[in-house]
N, C-alpha and C. Protein backbone atom coordinates (compact mmCIF):
# COMPACT_ATOMS: atom_id res chain seq x y z
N UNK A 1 0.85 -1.18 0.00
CA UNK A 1 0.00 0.00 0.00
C UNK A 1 0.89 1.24 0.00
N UNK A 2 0.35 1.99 -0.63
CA UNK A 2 1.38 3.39 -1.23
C UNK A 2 0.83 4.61 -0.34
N UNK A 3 0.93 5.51 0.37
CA UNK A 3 0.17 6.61 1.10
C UNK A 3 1.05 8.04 0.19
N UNK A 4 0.26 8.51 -0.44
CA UNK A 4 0.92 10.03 -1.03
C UNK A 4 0.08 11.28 -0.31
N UNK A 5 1.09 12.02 0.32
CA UNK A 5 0.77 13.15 1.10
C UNK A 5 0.43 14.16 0.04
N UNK A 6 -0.59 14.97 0.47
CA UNK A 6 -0.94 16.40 -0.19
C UNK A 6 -1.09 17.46 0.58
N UNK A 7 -0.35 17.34 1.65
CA UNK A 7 -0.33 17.96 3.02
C UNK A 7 0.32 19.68 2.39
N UNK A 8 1.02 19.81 1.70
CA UNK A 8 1.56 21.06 1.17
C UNK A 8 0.34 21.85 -0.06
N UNK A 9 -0.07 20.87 -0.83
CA UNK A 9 -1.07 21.11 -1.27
C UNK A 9 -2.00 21.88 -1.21
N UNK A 10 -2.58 21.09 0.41
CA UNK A 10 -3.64 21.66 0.92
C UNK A 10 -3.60 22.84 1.72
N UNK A 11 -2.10 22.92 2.26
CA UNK A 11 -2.31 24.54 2.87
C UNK A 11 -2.55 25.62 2.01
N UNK A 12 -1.76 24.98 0.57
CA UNK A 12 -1.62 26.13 -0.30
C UNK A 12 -3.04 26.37 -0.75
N UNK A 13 -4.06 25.98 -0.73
CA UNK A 13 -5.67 26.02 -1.29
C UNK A 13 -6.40 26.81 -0.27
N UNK A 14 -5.73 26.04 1.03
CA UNK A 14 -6.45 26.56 2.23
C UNK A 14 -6.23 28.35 2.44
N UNK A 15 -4.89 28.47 2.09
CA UNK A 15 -4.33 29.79 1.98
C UNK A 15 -4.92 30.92 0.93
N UNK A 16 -5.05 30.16 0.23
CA UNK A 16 -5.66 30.88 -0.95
C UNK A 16 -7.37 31.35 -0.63
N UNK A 17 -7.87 30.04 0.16
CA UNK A 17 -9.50 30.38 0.44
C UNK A 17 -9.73 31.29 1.69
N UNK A 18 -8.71 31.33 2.87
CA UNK A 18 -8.54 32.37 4.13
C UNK A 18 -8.45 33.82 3.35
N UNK A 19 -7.45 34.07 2.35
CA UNK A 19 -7.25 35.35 1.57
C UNK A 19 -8.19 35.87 1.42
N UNK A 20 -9.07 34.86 0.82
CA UNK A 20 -10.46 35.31 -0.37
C UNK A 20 -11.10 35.37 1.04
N UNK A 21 -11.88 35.10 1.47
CA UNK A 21 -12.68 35.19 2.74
C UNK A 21 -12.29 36.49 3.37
N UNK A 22 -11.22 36.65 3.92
CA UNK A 22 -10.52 37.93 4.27
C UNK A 22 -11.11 39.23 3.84
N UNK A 23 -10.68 38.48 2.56
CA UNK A 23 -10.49 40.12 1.32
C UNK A 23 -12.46 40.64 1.23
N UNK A 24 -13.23 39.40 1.05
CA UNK A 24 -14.33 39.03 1.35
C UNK A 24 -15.14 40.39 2.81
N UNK A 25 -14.57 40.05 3.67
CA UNK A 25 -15.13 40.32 4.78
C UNK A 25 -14.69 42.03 5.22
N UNK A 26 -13.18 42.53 4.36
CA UNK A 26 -12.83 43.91 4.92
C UNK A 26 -13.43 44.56 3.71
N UNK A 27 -13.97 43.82 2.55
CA UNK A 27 -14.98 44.84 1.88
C UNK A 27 -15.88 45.16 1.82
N UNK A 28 -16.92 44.30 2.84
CA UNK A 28 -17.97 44.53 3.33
C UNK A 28 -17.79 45.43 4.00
N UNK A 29 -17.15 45.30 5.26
CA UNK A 29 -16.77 46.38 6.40
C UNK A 29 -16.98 48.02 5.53
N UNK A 30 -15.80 47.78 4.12
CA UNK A 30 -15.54 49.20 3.58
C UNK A 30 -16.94 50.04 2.96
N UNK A 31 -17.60 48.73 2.53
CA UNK A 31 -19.09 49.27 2.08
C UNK A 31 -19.53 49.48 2.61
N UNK A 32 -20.05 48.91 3.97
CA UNK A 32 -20.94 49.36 5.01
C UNK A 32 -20.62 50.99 5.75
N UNK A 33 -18.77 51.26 5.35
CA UNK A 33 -18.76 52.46 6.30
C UNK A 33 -19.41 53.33 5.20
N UNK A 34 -18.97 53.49 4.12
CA UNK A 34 -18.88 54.32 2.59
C UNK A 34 -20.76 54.54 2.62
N UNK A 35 -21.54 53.57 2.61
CA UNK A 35 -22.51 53.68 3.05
C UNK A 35 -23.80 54.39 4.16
N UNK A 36 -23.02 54.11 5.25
CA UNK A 36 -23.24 55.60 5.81
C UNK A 36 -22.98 56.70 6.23
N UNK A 37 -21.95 57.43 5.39
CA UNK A 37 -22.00 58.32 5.19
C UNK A 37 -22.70 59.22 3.86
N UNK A 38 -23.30 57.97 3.06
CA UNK A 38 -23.93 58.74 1.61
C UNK A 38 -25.66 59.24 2.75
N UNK A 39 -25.48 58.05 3.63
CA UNK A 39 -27.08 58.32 4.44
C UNK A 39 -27.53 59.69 5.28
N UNK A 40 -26.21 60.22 5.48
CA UNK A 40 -26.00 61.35 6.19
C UNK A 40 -26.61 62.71 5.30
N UNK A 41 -26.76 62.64 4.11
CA UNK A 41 -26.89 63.30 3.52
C UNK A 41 -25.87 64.34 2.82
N UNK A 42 -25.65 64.94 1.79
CA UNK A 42 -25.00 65.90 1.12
C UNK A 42 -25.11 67.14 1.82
N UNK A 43 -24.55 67.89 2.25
CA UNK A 43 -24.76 69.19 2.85
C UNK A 43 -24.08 70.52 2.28
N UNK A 44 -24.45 71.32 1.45
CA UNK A 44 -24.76 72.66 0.76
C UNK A 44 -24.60 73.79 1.32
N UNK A 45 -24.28 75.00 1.05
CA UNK A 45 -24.63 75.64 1.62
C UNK A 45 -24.37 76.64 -0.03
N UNK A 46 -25.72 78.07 0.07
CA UNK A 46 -25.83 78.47 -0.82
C UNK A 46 -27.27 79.43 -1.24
N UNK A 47 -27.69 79.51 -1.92
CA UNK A 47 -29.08 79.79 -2.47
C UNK A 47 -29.68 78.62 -3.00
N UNK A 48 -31.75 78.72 -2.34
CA UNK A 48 -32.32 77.87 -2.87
C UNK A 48 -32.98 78.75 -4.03
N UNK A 49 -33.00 78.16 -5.64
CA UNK A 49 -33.55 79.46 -6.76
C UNK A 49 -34.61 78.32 -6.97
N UNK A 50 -35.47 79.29 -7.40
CA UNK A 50 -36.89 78.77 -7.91
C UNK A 50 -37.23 79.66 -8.89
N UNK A 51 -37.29 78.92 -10.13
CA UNK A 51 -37.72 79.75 -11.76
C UNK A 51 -36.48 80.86 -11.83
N UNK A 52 -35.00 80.60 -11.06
CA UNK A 52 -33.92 81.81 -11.45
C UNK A 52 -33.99 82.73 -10.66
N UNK A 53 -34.55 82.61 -9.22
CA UNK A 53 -35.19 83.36 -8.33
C UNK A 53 -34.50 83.45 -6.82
N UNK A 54 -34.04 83.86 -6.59
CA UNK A 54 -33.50 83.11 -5.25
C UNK A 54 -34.24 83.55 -4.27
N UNK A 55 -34.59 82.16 -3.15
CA UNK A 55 -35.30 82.42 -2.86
C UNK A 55 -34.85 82.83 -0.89
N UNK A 56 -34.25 81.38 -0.52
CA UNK A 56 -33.86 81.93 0.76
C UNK A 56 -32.26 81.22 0.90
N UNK A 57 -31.54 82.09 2.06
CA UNK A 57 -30.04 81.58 2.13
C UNK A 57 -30.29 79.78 2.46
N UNK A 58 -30.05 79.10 2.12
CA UNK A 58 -29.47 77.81 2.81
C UNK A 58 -27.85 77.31 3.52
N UNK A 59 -28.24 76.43 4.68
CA UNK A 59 -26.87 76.13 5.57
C UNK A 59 -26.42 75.08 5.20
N UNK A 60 -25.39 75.08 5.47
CA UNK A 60 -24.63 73.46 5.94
C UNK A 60 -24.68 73.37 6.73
N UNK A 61 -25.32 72.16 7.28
CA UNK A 61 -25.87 71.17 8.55
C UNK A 61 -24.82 70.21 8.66
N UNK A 62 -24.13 70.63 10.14
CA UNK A 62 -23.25 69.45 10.33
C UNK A 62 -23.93 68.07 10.86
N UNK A 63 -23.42 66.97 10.90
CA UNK A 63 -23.32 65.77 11.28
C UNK A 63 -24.02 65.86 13.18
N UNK A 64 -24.79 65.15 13.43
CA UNK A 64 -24.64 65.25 15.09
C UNK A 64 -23.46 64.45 15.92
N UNK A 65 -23.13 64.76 16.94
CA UNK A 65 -22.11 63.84 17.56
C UNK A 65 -23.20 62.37 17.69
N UNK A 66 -22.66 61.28 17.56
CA UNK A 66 -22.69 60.02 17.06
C UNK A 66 -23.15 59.55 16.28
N UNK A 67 -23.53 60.16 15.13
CA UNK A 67 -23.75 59.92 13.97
C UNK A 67 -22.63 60.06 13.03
N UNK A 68 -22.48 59.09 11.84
CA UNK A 68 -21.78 58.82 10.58
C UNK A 68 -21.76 60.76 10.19
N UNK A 69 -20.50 61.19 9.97
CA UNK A 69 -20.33 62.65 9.55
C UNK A 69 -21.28 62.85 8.26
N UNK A 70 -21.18 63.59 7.77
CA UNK A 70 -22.13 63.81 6.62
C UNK A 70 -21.45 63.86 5.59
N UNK A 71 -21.81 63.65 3.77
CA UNK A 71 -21.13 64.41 3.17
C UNK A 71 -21.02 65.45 2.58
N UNK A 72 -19.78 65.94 2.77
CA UNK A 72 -19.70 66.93 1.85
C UNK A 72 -19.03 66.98 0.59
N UNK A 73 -17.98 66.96 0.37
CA UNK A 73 -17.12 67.29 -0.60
C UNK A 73 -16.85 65.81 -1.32
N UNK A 74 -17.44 64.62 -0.45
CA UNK A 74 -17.07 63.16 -0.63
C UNK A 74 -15.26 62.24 -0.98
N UNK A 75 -14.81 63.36 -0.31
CA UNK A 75 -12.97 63.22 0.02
C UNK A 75 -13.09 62.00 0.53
N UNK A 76 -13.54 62.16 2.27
CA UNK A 76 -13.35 60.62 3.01
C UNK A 76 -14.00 60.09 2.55
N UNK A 77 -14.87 59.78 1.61
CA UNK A 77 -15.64 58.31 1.32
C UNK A 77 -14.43 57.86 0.09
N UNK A 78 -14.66 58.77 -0.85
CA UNK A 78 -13.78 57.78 -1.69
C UNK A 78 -12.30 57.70 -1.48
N UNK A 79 -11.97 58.30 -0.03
CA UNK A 79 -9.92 57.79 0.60
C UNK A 79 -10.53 56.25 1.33
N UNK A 80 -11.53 56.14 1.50
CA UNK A 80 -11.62 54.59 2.76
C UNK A 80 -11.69 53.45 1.39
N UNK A 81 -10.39 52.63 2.32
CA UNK A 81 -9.83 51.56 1.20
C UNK A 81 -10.01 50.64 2.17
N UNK A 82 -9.22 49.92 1.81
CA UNK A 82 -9.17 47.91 2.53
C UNK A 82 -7.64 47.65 2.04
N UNK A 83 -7.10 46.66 2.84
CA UNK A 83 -5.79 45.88 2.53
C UNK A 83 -6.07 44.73 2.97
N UNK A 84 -5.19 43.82 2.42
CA UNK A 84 -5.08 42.58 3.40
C UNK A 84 -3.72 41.61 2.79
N UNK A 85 -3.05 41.15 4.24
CA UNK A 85 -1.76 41.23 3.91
C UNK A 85 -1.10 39.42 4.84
N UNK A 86 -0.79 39.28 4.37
CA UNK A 86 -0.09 37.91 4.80
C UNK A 86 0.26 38.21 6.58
N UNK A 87 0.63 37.38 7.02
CA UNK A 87 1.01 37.72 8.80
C UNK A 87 1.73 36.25 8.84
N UNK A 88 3.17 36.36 10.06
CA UNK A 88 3.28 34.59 9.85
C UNK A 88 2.89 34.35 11.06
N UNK A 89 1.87 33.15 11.95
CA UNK A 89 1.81 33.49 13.11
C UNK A 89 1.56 32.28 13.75
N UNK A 90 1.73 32.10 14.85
CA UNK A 90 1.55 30.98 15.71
C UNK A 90 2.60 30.40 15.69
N UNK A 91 2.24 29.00 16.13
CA UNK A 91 3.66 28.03 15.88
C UNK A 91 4.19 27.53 14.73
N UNK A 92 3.31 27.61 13.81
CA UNK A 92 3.56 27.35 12.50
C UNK A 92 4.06 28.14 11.32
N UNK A 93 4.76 28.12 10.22
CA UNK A 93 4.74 29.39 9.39
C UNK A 93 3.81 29.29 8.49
N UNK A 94 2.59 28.66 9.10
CA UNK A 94 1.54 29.07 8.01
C UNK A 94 1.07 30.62 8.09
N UNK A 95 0.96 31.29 7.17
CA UNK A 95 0.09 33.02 7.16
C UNK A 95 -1.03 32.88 7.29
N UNK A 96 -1.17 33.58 8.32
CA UNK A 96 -2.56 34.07 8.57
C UNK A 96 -2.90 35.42 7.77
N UNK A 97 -3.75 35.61 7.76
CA UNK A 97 -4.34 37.15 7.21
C UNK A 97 -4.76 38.24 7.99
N UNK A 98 -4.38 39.01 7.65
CA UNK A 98 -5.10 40.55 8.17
C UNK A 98 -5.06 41.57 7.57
N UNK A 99 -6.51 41.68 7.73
CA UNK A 99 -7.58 42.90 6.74
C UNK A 99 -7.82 43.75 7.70
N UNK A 100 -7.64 45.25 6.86
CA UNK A 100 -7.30 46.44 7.40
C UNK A 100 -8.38 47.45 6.43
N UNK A 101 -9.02 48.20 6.91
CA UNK A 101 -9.63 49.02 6.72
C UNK A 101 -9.89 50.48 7.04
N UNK A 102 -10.02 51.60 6.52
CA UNK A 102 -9.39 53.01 6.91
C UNK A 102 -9.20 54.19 5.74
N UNK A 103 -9.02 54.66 5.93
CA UNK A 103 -8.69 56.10 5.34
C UNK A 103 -7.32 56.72 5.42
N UNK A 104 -6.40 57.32 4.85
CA UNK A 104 -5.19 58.22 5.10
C UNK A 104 -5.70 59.28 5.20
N UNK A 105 -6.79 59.70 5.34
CA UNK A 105 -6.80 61.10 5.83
C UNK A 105 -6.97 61.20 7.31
N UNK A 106 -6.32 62.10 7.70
CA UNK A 106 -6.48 62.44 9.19
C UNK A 106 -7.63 63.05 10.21
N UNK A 107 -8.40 63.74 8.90
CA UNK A 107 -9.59 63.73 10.06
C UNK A 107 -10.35 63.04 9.91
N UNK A 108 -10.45 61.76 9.17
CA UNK A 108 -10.87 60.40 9.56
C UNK A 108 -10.78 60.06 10.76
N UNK A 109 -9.52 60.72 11.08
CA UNK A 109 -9.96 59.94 12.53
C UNK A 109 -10.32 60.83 13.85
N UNK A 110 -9.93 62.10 13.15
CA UNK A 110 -10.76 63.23 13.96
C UNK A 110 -12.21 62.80 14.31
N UNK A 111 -12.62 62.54 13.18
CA UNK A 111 -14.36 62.53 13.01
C UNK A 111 -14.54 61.26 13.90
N UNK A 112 -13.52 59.84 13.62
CA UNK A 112 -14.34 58.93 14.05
C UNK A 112 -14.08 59.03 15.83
N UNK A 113 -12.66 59.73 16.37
CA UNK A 113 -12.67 59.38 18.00
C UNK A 113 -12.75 60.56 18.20
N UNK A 114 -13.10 61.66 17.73
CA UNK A 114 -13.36 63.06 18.53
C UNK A 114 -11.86 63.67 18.93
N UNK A 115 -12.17 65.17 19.08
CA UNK A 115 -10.93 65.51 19.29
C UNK A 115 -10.90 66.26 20.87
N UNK A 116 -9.88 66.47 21.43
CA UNK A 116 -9.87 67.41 22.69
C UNK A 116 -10.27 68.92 22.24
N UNK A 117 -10.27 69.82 23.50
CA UNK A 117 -10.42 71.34 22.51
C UNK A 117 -8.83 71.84 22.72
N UNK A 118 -8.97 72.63 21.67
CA UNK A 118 -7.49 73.08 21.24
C UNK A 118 -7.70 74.74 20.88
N UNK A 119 -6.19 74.99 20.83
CA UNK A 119 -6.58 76.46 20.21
C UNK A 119 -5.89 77.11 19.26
N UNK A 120 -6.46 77.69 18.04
CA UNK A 120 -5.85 77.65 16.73
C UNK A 120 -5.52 79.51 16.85
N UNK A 121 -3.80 79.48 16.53
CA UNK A 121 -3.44 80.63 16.55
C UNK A 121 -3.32 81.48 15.14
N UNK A 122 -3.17 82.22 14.84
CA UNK A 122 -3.28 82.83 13.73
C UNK A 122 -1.71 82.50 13.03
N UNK A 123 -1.80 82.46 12.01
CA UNK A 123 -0.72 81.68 10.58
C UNK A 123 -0.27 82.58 10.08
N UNK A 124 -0.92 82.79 8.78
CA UNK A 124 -0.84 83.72 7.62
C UNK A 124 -1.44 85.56 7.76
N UNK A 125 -1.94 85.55 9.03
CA UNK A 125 -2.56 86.69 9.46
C UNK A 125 -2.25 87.08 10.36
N UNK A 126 -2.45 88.65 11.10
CA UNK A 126 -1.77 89.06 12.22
C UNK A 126 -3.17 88.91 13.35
N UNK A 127 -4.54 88.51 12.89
CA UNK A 127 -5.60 88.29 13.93
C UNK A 127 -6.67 87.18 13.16
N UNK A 128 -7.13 86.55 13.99
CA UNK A 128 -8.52 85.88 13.22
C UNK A 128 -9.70 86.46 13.63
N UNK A 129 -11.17 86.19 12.66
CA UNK A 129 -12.34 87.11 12.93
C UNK A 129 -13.29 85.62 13.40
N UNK A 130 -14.31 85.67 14.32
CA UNK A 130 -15.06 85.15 14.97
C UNK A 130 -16.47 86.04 14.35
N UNK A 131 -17.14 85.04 14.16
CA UNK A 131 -19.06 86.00 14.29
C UNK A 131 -19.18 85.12 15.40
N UNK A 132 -20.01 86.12 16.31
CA UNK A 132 -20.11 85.93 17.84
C UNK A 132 -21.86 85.79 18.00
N UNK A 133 -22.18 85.15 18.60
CA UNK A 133 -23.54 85.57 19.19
C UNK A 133 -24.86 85.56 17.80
N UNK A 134 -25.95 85.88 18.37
CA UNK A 134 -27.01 85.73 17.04
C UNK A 134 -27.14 87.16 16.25
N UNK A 135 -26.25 87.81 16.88
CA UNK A 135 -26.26 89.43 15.90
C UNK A 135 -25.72 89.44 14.96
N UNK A 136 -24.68 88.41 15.75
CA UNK A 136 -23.30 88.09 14.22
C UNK A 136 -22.18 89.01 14.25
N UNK A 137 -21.81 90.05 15.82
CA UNK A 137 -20.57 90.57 15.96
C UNK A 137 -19.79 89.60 15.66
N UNK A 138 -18.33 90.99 15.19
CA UNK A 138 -17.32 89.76 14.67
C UNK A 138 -16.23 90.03 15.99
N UNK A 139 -15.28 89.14 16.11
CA UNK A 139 -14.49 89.39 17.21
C UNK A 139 -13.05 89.36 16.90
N UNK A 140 -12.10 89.70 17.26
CA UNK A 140 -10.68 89.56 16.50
C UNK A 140 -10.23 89.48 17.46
N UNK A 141 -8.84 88.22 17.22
CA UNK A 141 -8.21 87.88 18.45
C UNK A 141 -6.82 86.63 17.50
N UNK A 142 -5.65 87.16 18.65
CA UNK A 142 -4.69 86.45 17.98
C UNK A 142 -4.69 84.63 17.98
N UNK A 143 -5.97 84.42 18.88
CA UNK A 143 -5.61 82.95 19.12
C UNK A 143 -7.53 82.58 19.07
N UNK A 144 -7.88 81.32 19.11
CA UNK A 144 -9.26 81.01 18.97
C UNK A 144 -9.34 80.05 19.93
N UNK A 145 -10.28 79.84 21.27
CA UNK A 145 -10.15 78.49 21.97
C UNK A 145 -11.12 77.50 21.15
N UNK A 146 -11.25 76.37 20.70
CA UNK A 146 -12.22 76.00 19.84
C UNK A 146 -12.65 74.54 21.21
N UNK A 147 -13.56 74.62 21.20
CA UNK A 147 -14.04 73.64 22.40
C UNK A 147 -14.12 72.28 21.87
N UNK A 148 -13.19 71.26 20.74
CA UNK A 148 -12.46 70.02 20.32
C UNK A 148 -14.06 69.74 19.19
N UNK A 149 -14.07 68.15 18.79
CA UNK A 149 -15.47 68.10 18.20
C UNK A 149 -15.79 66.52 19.02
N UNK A 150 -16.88 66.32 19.41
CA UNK A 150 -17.53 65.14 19.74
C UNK A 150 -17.25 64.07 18.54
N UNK A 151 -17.05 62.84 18.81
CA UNK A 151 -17.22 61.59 17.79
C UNK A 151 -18.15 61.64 16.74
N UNK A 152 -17.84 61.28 15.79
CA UNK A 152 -19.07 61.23 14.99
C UNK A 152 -18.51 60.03 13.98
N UNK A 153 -18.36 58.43 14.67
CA UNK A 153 -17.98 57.62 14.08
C UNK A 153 -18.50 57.23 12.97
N UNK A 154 -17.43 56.53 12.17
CA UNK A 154 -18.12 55.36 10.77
C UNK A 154 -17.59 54.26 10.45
N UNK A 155 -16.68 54.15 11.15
CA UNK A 155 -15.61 52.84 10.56
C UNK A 155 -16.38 51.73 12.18
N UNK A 156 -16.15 52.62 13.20
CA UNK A 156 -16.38 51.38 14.44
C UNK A 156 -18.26 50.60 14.30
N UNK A 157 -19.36 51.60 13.61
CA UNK A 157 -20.26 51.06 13.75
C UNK A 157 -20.70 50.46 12.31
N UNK A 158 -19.24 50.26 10.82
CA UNK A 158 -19.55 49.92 10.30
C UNK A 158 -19.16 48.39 10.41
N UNK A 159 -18.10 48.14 11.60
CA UNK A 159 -17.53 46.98 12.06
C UNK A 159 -18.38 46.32 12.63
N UNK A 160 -19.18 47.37 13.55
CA UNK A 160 -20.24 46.10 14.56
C UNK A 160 -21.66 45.72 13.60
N UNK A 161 -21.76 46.68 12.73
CA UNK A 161 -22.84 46.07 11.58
C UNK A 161 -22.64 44.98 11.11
N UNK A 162 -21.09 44.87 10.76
CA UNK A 162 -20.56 43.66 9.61
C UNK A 162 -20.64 42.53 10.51
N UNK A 163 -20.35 42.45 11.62
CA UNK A 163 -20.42 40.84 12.74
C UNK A 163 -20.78 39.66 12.27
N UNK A 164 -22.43 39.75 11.79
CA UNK A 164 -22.85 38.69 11.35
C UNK A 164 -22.60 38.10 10.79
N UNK A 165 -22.17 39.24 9.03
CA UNK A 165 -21.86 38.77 8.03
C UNK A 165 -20.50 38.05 7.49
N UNK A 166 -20.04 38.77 8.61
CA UNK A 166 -18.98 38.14 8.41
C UNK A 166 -18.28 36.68 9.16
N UNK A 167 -18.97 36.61 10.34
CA UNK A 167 -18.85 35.07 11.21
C UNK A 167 -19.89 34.26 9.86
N UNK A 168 -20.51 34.82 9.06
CA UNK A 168 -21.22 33.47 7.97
C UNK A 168 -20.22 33.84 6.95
N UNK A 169 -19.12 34.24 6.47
CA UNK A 169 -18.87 34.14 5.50
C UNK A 169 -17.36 33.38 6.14
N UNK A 170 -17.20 33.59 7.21
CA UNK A 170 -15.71 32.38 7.91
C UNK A 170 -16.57 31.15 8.09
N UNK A 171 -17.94 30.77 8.24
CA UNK A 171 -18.52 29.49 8.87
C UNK A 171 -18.78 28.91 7.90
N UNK A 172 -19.13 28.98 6.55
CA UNK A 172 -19.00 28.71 5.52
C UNK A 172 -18.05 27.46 5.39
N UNK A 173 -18.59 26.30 4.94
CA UNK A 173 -17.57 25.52 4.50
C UNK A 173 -16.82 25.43 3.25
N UNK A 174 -15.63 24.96 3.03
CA UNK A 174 -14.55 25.22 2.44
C UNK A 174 -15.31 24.42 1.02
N UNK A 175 -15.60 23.21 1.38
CA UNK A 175 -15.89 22.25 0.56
C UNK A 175 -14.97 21.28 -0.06
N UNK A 176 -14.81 20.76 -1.44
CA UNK A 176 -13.88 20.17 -1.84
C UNK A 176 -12.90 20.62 -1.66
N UNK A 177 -11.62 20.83 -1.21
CA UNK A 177 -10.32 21.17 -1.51
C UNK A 177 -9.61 20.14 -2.63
């Protein structure tokens, strides 16, 4: 009796189907964040015209603190990407995977963990102007205390959305290898 191993074989299939699953599961994640922020709505600010008419000023409405930010300009939706990258781990040198999801922009992450308050000094100018109050005085001053911004996550509650979908898309059997 002859026994032929396919023991190398099979990691290499197995490796290949963890990837896909992976790659699988941090693009859901990326859709689900990209997603709500289109829900947030577009926010404007400008004239509403009717027949070439204008009729009244309109605002830009920010985001509330814990809600998905809104969009505007749609920068952070289309910077949030996905990776996923080999890892060697355990006792074995088989790779494991890890999928990464995120943005390079930085107030990505302003928006998603909130910031402290800080205070922005003047740059390019010798004062900055403030509208103050509901009259709309303006105020000039070499420095601004700005009281930080509350959270207004999208990546952490597009993670706890994905849970399900993604423990069924690892529970999934492999099938034939």
């Amino acid at each position: 009796m002859t026994l032929k191993w396919y023991g190398t074989v099979l990691e290499k299939k197995f490796a290949r189907e963890m990837h896909k699953r992976t790659t699988m599961a941090v693009q859901l994640i990326e859709r689900v964040a990209k997603a709500s922020m289109k829900r947030g709505g577009r926010t404007e600010s400008g004239w509403s015209v009717k027949g070439g008419e204008k009729l009244a000023r309109t605002g830009s409405f920010a985001s509330k603190p814990g809600e998905p930010p809104r969009r505007q300009s749609g920068t952070l939706v289309r910077s949030i990407t996905h990776e996923v990258e080999p890892k060697l781990g355990g006792v074995s040198s088989r790779p494991l995977f890890v999928g990464r999801v995120g943005s390079n922009l930085l107030y990505g992450k302003y928006l998603e963990m909130g910031t402290r308050p800080y205070t922005i000094r003047a740059k390019n100018a010798k004062v900055l102007a403030k509208r103050v109050g509901a009259s709309g005085w303006i105020v000039f001053g070499k420095t601004v205390k700005h009281p930080g911004i509350k959270p207004r996550p999208w990546l952490r509650p597009a993670w706890h959305h994905s849970q399900g979908a993604i423990k069924a898309i690892f529970k999934r059997p492999i099938g034939t290898i």
